[in-house]
N, C-alpha and C. Protein backbone atom coordinates (compact mmCIF):
# COMPACT_ATOMS: atom_id res chain seq x y z
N UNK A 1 0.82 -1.19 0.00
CA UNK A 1 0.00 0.00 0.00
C UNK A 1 0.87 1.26 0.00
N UNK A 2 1.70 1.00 0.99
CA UNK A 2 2.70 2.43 1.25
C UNK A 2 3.67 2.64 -0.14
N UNK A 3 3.95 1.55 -1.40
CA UNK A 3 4.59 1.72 -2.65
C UNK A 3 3.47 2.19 -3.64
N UNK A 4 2.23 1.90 -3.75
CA UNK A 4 1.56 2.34 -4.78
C UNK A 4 1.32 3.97 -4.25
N UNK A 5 0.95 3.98 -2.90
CA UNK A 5 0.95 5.85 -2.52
C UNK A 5 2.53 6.57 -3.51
N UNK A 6 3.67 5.99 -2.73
CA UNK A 6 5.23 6.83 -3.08
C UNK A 6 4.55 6.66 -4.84
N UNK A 7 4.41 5.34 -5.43
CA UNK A 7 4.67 5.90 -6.64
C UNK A 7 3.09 6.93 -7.51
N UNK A 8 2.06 7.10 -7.04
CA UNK A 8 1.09 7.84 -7.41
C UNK A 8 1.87 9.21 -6.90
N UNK A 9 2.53 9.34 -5.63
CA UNK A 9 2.70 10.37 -5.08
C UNK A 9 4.06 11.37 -6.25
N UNK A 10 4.71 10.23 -6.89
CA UNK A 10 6.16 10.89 -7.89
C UNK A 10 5.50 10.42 -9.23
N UNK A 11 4.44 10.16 -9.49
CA UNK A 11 3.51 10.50 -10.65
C UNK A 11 3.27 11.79 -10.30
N UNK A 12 2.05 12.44 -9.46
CA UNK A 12 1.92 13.31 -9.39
C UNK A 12 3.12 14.42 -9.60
N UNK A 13 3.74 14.25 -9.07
CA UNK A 13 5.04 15.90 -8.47
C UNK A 13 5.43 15.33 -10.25
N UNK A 14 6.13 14.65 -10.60
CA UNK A 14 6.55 14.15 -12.17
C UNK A 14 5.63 15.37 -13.16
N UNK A 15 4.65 14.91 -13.16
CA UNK A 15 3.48 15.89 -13.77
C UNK A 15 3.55 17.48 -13.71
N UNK A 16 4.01 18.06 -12.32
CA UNK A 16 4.09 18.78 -11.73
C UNK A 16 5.41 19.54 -12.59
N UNK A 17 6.40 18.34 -12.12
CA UNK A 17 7.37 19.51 -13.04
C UNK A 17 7.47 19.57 -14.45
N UNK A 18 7.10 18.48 -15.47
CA UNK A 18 6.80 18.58 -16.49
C UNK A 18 5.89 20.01 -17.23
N UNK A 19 4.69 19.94 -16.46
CA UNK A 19 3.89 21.05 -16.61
C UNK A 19 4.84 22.78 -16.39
N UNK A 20 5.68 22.05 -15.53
CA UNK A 20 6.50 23.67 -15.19
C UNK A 20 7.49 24.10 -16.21
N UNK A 21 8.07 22.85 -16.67
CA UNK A 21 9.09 23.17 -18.16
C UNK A 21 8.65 23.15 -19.42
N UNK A 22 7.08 22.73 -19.36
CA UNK A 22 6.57 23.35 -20.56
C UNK A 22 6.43 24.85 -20.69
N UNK A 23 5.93 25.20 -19.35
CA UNK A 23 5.90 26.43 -19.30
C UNK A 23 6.85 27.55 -19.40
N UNK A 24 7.69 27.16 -19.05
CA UNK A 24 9.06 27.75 -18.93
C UNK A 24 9.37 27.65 -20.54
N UNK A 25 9.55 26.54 -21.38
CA UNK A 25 9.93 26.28 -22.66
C UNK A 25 9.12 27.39 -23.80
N UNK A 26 7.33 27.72 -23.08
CA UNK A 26 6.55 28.25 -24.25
C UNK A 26 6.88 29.70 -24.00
N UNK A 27 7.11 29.88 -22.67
CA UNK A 27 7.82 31.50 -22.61
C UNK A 27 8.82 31.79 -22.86
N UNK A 28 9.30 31.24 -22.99
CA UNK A 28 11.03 30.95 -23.68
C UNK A 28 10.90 31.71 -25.19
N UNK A 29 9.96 30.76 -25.65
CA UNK A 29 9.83 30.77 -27.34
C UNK A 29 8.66 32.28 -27.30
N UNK A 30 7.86 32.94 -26.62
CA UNK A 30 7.68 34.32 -26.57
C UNK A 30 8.45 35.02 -26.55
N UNK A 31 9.43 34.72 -25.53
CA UNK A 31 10.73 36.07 -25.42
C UNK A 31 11.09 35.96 -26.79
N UNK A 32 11.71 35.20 -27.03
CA UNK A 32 12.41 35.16 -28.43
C UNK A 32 11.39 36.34 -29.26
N UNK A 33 10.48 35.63 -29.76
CA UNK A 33 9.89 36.14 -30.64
C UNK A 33 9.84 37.79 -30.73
N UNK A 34 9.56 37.98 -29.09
CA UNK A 34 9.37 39.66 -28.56
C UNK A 34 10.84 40.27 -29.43
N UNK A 35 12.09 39.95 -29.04
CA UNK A 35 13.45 40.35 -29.31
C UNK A 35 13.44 40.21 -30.40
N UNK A 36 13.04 39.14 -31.87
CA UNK A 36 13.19 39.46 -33.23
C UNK A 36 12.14 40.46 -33.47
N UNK A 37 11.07 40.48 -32.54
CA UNK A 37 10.27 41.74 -33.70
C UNK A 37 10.90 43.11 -33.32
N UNK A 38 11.24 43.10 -31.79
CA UNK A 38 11.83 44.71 -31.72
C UNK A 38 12.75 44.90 -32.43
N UNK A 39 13.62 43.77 -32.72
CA UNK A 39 14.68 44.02 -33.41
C UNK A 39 14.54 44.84 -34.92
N UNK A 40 13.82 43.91 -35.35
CA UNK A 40 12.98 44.56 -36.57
C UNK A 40 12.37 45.99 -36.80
N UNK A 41 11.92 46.03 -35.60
CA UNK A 41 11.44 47.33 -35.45
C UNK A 41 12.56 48.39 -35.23
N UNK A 42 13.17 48.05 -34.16
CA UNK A 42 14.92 49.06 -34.11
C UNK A 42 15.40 48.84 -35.94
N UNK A 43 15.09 48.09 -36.17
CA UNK A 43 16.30 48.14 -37.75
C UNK A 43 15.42 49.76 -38.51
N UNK A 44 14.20 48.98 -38.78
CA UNK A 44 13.36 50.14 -39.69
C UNK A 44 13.26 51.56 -38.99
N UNK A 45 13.33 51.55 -37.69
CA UNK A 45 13.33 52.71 -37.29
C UNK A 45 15.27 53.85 -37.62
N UNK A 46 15.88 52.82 -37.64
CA UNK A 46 17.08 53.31 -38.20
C UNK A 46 17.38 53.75 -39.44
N UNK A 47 16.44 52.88 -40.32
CA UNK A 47 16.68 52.69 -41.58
C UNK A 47 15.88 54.28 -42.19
N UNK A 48 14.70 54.65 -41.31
CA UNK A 48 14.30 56.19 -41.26
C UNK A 48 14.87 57.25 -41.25
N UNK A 49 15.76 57.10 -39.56
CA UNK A 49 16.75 57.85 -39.52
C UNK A 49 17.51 58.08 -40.51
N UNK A 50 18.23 57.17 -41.02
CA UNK A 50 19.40 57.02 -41.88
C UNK A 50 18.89 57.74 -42.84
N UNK A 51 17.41 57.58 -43.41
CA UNK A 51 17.20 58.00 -44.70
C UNK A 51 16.47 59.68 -44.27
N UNK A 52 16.40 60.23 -43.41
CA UNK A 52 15.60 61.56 -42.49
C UNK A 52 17.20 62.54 -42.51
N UNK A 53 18.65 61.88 -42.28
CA UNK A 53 19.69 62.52 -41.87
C UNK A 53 20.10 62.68 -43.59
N UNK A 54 20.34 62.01 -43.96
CA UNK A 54 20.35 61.92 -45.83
C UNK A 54 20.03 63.09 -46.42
N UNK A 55 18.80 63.27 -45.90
CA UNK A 55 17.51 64.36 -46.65
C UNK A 55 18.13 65.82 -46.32
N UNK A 56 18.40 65.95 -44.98
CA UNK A 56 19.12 66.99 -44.28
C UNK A 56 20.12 67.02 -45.22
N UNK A 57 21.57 66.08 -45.14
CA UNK A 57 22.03 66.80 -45.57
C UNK A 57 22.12 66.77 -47.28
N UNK A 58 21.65 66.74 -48.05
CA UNK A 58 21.54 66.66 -49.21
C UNK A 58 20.52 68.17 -49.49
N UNK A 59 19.88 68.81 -48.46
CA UNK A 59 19.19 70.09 -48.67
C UNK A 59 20.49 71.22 -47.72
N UNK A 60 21.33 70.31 -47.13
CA UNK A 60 21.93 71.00 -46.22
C UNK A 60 23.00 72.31 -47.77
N UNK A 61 23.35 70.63 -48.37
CA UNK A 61 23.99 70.25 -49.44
C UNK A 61 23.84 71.80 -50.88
N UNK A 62 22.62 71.79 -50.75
CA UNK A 62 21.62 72.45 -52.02
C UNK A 62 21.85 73.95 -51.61
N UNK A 63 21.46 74.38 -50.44
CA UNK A 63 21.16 75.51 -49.91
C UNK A 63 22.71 76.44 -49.65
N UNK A 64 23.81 75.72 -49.37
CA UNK A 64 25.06 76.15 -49.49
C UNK A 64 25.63 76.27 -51.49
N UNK A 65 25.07 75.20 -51.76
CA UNK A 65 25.25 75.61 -53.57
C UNK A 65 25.38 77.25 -53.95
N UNK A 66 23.95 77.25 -53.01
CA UNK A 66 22.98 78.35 -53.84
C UNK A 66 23.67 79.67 -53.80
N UNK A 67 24.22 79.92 -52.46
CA UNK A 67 24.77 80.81 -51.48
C UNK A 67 26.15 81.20 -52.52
């Protein structure tokens, strides 16, 4: 009696941590995901900049021509 309790009892907790490293594993694979899209997002937001500082100076560029 006291072996079928221990082993229902490390079934249970077994379950227990299984359930916990899934969990751990599916938030895992969120973070990730979070960090490639910001990333993405930091790129294009650079890629603005880059093309916003361009504009500047290429009028910076024009306006000294003129002068």
């Amino acid at each position: 009696m006291k072996t079928i309790l221990a082993v229902a009892a490390a079934v249970a907790l077994a379950g227990c941590g299984l359930d916990t490293a899934t969990s751990a594993a599916t938030a895992g694979s969120i973070k990730k995901t979070e960090i490639q899209e910001g990333q993405k997002t930091m790129q294009r937001a650079q890629e603005k900049i880059d093309a916003a500082v361009g504009q500047m100076q290429q009028r910076a560029g024009s306006t000294d021509e003129q002068k």
